[in-house]
Protein backbone atom coordinates (compact mmCIF):
# COMPACT_ATOMS: atom_id res chain seq x y z
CA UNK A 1 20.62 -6.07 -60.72
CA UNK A 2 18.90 -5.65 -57.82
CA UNK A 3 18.31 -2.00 -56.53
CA UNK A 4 21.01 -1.78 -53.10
CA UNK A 5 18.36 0.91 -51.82
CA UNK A 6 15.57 -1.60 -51.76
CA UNK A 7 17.66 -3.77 -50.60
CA UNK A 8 18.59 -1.40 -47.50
CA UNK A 9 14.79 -0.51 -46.82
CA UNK A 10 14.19 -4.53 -46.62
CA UNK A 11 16.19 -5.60 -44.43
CA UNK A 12 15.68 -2.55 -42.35
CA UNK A 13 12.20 -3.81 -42.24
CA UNK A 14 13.22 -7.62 -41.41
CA UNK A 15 15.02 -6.21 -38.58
CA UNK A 16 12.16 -3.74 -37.11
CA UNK A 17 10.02 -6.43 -37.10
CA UNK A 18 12.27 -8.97 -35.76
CA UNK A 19 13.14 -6.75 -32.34
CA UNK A 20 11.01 -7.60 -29.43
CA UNK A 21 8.22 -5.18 -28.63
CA UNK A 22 10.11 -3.46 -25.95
CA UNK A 23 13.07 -2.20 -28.02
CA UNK A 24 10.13 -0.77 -30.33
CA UNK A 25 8.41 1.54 -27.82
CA UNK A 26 7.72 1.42 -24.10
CA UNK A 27 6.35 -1.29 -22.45
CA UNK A 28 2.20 -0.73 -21.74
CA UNK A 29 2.41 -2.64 -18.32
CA UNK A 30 5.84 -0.73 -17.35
CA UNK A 31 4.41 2.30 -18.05
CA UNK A 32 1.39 1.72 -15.95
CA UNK A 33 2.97 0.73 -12.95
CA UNK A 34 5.68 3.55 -13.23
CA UNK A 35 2.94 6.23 -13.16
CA UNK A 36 0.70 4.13 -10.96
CA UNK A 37 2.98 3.98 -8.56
CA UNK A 38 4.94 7.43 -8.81
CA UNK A 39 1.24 9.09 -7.85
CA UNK A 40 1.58 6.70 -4.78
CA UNK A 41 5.27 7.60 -4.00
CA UNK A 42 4.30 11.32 -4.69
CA UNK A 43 1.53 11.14 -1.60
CA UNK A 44 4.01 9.10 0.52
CA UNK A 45 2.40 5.56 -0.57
CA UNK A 46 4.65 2.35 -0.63
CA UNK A 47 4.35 1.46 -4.20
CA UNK A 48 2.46 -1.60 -5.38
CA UNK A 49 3.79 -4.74 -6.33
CA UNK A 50 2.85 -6.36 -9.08
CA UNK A 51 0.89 -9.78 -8.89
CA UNK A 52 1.10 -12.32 -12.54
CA UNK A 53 -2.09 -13.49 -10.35
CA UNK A 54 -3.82 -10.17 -10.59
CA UNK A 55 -2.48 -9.65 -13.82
CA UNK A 56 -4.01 -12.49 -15.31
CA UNK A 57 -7.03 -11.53 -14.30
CA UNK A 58 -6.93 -8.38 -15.60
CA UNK A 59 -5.47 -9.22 -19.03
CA UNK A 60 -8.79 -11.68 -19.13
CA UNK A 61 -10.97 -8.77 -18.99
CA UNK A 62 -9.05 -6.73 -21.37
CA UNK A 63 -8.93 -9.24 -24.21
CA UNK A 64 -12.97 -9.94 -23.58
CA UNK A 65 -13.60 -6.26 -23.46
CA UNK A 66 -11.77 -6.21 -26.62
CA UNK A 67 -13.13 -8.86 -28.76
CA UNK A 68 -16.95 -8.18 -28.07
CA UNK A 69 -16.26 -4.00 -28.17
CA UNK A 70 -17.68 -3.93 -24.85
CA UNK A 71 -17.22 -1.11 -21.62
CA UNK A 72 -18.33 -2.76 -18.46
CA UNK A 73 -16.78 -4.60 -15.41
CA UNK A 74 -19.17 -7.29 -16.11
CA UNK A 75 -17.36 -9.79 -18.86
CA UNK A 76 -18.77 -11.32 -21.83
CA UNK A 77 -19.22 -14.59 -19.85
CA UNK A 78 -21.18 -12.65 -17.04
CA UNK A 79 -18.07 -12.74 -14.98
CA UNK A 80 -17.36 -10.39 -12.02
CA UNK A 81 -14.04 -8.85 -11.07
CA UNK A 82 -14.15 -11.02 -7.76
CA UNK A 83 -15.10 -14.02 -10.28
CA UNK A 84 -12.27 -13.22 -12.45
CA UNK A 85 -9.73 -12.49 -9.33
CA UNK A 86 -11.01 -15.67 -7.82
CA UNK A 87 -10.60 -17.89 -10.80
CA UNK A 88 -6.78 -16.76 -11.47
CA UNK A 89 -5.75 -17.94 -7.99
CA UNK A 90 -5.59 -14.76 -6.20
CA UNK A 91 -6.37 -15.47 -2.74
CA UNK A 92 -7.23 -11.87 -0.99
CA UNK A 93 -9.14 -10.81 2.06
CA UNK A 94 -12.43 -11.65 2.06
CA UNK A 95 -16.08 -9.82 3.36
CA UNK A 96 -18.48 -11.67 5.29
CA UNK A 97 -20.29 -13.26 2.45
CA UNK A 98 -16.95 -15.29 0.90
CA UNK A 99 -16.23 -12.41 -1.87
CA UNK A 100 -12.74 -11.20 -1.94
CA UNK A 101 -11.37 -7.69 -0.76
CA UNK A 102 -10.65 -6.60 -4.36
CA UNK A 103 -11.36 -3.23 -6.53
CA UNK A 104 -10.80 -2.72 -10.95
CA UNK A 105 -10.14 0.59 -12.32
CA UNK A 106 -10.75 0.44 -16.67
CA UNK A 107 -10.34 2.51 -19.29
CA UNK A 108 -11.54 2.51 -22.80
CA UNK A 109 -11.12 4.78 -25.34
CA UNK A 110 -8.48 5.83 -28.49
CA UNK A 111 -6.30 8.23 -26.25
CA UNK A 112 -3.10 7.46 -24.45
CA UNK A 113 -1.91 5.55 -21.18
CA UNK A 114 -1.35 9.01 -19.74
CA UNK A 115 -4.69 10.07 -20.73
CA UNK A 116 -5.78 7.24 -18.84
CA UNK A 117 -4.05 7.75 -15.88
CA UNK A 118 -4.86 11.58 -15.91
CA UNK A 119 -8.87 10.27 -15.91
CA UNK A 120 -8.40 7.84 -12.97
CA UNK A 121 -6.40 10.07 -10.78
CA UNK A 122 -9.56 13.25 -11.60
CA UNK A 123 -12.31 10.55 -11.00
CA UNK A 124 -12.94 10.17 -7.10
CA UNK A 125 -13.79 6.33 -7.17
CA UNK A 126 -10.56 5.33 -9.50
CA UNK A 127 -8.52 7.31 -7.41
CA UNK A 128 -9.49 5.60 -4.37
CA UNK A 129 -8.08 2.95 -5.82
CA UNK A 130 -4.77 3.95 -7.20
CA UNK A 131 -4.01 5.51 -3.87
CA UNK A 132 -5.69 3.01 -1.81
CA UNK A 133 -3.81 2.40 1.99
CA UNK A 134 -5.34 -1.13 2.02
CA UNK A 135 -4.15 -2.79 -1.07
CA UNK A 136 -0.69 -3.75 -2.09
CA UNK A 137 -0.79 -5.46 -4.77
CA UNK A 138 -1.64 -4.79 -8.56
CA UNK A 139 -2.09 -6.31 -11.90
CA UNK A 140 -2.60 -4.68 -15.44
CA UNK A 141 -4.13 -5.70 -18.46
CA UNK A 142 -3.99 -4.14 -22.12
CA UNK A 143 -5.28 -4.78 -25.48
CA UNK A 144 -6.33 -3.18 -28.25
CA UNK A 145 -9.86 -3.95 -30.67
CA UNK A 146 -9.99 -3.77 -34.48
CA UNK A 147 -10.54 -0.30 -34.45
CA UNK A 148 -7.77 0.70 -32.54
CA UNK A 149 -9.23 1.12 -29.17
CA UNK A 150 -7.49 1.19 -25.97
CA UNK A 151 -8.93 -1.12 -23.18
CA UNK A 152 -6.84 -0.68 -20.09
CA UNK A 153 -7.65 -2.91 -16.86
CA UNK A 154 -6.25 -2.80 -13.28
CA UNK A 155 -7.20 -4.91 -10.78
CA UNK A 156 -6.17 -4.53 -7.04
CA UNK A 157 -6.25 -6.83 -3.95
CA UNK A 158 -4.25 -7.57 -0.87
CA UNK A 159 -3.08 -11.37 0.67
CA UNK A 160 -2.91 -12.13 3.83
CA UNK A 161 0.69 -12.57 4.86
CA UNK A 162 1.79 -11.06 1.64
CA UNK A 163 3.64 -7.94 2.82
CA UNK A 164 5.92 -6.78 -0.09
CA UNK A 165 8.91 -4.68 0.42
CA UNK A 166 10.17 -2.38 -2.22
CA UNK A 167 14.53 -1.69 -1.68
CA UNK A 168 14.76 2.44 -2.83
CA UNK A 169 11.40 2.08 -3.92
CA UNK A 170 11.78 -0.40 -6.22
CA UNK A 171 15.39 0.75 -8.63
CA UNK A 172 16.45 -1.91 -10.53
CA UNK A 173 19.92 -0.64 -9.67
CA UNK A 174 22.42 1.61 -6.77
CA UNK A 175 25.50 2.66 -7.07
CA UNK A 176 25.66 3.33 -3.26
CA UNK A 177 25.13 0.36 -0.91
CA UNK A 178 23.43 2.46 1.85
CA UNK A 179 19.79 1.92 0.14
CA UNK A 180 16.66 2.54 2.09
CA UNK A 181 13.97 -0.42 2.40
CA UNK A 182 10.11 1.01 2.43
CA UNK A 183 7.38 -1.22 4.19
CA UNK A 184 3.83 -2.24 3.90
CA UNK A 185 1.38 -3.49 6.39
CA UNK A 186 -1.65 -4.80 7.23
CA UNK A 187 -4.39 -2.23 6.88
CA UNK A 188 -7.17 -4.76 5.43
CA UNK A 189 -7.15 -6.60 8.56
CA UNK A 190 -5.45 -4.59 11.02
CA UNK A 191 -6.41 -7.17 13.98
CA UNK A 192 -5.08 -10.49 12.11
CA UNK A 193 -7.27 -13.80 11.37
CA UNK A 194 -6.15 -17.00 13.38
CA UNK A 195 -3.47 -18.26 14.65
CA UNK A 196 -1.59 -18.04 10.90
CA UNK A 197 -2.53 -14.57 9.19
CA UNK A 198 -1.01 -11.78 11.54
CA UNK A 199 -2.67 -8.37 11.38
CA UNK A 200 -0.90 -4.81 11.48
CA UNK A 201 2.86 -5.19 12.17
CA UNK A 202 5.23 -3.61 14.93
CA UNK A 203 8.66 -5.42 14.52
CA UNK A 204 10.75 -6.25 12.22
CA UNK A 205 14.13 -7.70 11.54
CA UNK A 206 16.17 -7.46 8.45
CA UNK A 207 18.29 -9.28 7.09
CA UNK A 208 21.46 -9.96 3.80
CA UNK A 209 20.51 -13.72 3.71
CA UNK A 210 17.28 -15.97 3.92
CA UNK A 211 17.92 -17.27 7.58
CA UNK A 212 17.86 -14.45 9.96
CA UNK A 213 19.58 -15.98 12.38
CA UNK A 214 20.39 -14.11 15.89
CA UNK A 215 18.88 -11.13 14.03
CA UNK A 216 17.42 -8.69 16.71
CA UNK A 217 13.84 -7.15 16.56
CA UNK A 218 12.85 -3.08 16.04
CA UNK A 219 10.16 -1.29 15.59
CA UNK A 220 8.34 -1.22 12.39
CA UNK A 221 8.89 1.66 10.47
CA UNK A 222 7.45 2.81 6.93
CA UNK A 223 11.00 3.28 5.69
CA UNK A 224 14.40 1.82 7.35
CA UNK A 225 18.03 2.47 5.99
CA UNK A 226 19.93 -0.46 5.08
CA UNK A 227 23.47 -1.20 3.94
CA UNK A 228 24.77 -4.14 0.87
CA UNK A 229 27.78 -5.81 0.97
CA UNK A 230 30.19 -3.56 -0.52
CA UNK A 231 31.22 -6.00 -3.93
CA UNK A 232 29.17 -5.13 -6.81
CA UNK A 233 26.38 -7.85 -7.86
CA UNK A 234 22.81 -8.64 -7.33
CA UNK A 235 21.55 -8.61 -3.79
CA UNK A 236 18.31 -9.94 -1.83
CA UNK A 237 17.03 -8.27 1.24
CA UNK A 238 15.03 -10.25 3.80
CA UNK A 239 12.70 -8.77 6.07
CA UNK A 240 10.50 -10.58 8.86
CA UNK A 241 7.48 -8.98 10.16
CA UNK A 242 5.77 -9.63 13.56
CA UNK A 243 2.18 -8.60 14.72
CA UNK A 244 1.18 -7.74 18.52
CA UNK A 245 -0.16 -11.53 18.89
CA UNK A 246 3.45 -12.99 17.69
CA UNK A 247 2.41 -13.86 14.16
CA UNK A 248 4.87 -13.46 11.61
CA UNK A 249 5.38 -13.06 7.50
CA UNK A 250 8.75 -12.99 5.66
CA UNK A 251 9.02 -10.77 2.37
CA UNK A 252 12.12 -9.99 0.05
CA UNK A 253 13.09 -7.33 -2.56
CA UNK A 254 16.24 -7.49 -5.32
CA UNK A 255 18.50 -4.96 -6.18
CA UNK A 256 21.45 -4.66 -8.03
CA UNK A 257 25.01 -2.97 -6.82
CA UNK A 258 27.08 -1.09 -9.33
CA UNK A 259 26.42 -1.49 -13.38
CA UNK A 260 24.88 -4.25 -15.52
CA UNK A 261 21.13 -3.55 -14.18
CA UNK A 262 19.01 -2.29 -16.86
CA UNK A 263 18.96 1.61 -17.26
CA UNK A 264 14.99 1.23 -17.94
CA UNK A 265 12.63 1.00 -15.71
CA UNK A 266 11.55 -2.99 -15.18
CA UNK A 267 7.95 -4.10 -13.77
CA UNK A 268 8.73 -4.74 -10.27
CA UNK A 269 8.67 -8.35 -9.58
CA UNK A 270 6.15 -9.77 -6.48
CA UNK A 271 7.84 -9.99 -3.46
CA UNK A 272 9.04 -14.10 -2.57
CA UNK A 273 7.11 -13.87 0.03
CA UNK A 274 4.98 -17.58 1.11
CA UNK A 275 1.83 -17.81 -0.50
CA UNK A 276 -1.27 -18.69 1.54
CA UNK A 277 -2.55 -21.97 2.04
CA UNK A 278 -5.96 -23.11 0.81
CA UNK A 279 -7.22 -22.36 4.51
CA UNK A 280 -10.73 -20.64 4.09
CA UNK A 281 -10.40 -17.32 5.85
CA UNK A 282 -13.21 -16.83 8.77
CA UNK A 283 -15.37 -14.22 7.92
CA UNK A 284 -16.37 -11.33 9.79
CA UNK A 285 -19.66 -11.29 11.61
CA UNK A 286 -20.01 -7.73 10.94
CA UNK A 287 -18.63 -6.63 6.65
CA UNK A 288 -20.77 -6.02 4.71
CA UNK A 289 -19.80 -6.62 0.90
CA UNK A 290 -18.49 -4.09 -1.57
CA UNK A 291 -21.22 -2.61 -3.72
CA UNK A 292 -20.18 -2.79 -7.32
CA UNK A 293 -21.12 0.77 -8.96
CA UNK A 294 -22.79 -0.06 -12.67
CA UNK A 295 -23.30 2.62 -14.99
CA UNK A 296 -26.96 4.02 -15.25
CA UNK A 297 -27.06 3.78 -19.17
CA UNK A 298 -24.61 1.76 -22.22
CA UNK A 299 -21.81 3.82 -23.10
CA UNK A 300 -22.24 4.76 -26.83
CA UNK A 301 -19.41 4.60 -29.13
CA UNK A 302 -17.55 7.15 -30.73
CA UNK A 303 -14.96 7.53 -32.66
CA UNK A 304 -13.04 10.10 -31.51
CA UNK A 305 -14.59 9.97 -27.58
CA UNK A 306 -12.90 8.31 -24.63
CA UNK A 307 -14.57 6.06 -22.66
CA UNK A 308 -14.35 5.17 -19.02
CA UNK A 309 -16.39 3.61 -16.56
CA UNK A 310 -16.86 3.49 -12.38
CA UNK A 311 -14.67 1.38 -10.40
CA UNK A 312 -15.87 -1.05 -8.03
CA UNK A 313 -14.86 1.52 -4.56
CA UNK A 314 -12.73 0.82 -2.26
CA UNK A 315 -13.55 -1.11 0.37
CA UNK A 316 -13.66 0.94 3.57
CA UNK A 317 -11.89 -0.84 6.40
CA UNK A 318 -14.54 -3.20 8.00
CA UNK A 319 -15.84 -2.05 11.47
CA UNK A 320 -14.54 -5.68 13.55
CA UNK A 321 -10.63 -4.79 11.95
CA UNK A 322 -9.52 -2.68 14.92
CA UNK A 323 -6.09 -2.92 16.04
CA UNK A 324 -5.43 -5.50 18.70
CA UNK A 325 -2.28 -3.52 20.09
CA UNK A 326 -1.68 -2.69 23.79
CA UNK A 327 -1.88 0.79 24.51
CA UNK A 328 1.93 0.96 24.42
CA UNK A 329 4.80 3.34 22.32
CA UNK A 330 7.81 2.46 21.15
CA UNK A 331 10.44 4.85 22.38
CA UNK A 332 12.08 6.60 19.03
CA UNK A 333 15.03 4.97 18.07
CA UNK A 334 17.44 4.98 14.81
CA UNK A 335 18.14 1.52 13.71
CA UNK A 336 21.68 1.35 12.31
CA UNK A 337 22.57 0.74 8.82
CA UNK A 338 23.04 -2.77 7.90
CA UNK A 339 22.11 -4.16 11.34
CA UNK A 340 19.61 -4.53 13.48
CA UNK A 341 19.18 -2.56 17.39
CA UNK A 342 17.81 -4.42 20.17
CA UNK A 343 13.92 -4.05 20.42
CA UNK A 344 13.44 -1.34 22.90
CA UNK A 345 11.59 -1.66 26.25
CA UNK A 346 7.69 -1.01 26.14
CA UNK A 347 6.95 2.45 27.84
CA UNK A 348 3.13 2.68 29.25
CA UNK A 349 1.78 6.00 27.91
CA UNK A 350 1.86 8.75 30.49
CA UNK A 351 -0.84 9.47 32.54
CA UNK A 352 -2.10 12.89 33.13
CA UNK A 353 -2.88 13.28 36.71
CA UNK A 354 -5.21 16.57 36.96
CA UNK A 355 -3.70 19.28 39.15
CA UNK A 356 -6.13 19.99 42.19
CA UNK A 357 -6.12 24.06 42.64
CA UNK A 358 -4.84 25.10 46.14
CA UNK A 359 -7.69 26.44 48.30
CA UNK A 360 -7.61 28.07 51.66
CA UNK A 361 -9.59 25.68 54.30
CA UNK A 362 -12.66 28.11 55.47
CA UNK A 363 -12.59 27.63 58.53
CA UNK A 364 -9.18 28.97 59.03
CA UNK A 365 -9.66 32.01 56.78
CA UNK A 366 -13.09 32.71 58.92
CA UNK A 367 -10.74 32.72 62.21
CA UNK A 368 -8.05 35.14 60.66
CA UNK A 369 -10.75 37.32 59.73
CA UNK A 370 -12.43 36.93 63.46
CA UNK A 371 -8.92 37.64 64.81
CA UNK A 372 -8.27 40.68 62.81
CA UNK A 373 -11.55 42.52 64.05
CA UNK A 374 -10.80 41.98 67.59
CA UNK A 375 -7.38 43.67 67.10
CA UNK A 376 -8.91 46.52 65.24
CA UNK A 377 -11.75 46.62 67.87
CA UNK A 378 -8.89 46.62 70.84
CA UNK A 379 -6.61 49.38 69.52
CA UNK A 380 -9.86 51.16 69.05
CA UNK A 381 -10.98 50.83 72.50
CA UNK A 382 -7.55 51.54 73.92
CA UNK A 383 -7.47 54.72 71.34
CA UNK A 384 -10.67 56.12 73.21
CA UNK A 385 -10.10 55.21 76.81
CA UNK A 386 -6.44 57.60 76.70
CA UNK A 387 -8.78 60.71 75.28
């Protein structure tokens, strides 16, 4: 007979194997973009959404990095970030020379996501990057070499058009239907491109359904409350955005109402929002590309050392990208919960007229001085001619 203890340990085994690799530990790329974009949240940063496009990428350069047991942003193939953001379909902002508006933070080494994290958010150049008020977007990459090394990659980018919204800051869940929406805009290209990709946003309308209807315009704001239909279920929120020159972008979030959402956190899915055509973005007369920043000397390998390299910086916004707004204000006004307020009138700012200092005229103040002398001068003689 058969011992029932071995029997026990087996098909405890056949089931540990069997379970997916999330019920056996946390999910690498959940992880990442919960602390990625908790360090955002923590310095008042809209979190990132996360692109499969980007991702892709990013996974590429992992698996290389992996297989050949090599730390650089340059692949195997001789492939560039930009190549490698390019060739998954990721359609960013580009510099004046055709390469796209992107930056890749990587890690290498036998230590822990948090370890990782903890080395990008010390190191000037990767923290650009994870707290970077131009991109909004992000993918990640992991894998793992036959020695058990860690190779982490994050790429990061921004699409024109592609403004993601994140409903209280991207929960999978509420129990309360008030929720609060936070906003992105255009920082890359503050000014727009065309007559298609708007630039920095100052309206928006909101909406419970895809067609927005007789939905009013406000101003943008980084964060505006919101309210779900009261029955529990899964809910989409629509928001429209609209640039000084009337351009326009649509983006969407998903949230669930009551129970049934997962208690976990989920990776937080890209934003519906409509992709870009194939339309070759005009380039700037005046950016100048990103440099890429190389290490001075190969990494050496050790077995207990952790390994990281420089990120490509990010880009600084390019010198033509100023904002093509009016020099208007929005009065301050609270939008209402679960509607929208009529747009409110355009105030001119006020102009400070310089007060002119009150002067006596000289003339006149020469004459009272005149006049006073004769009266002393009369008393005086009058004074003298009674003694």
């Amino acid at each position: 007979m058969q011992n029932p203890r071995c029997i026990v340990i087996l098909v405890a085994f056949l089931v540990l194997i069997s379970l997916p690799a999330s019920a056996q530990g946390p999910d690498p790329i959940v992880t990442w973009q919960v602390l990625v974009n908790k360090a955002r949240l923590d310095e008042g940063l809209a979190p990132y959404s996360f692109s499969t496009l980007l991702a892709a990428a990013a996974q590429r350069h992992a698996d290389d990095l992996a297989a050949h047991q090599i730390w650089s942003h340059t692949g195997s193939d001789g492939s560039t970030a930009k190549q490698r953001v390019a060739n998954a379909g990721y359609a960013a902002w580009t510099w004046s020379n055709g390469d796209l508006i992107v930056g890749e933070n990587f890690w290498t080494g036998f230590g822990s996501i948090e370890d990782a994290m903890a080395f990008f958010l010390e190191d000037p150049p990767h923290r650009d990057n994870i707290l970077s008020t131009q991109y909004r977007e992000m993918g990640i990459g992991v894998a793992t070499d036959t020695a058990g090394r860690n190779y982490y990659v994050l790429d990061f980018g921004a699409r024109p058009n592609v403004l993601p919204i994140f409903i209280n800051d991207g929960a999978a869940n509420t129990e309360n239907p008030q929720v609060a929406i936070r906003l992105t805009n255009e920082e890359v290209r503050p000014g727009g491109s065309g007559t298609i990709f708007m630039g920095r946003a100052i309206e928006l309308r909101a909406s419970n359904e895809p067609d927005f209807g007789d939905r009013l315009w406000q101003p943008w704001e980084p964060l505006v409350p919101w309210t779900l239909p009261d029955t529990p279920g899964d809910y989409t929120v629509y928001v429209q955005f609209r640039d000084a020159a009337g351009r326009t972008a649509a983006s969407a979030d998903a949230i669930t109402l009551g129970e049934g959402a997962p208690s976990t956190p989920i990776p937080i899915p890209p934003s519906p929002t409509p992709e870009p055509t194939a339309t070759s973005i005009p380039p700037s007369p005046t950016l100048e590309p990103a440099i890429t920043s190389e290490p001075a000397a190969p990494l050496v390998s050790e077995p207990t050392a952790t390994l990281a390299l420089i990120v490509t910086p990010t880009p600084e916004p390019p010198p033509d990208a100023a904002p093509t707004l009016t020099p208007y204000v929005v009065r301050p006004s609270s939008v209402a919960p679960g509607s929208a307020t009529p747009f409110p009138t355009w105030t001119p700012l006020p102009t400070a007229v310089p007060q002119e200092v009150s002067r006596p005229d000289a003339p006149l103040a020469l004459l009272a001085v005149l006049q006073g002398i004769v009266l002393i001068l009369g008393l005086y003689l009058v004074l003298h001619r009674r003694q």
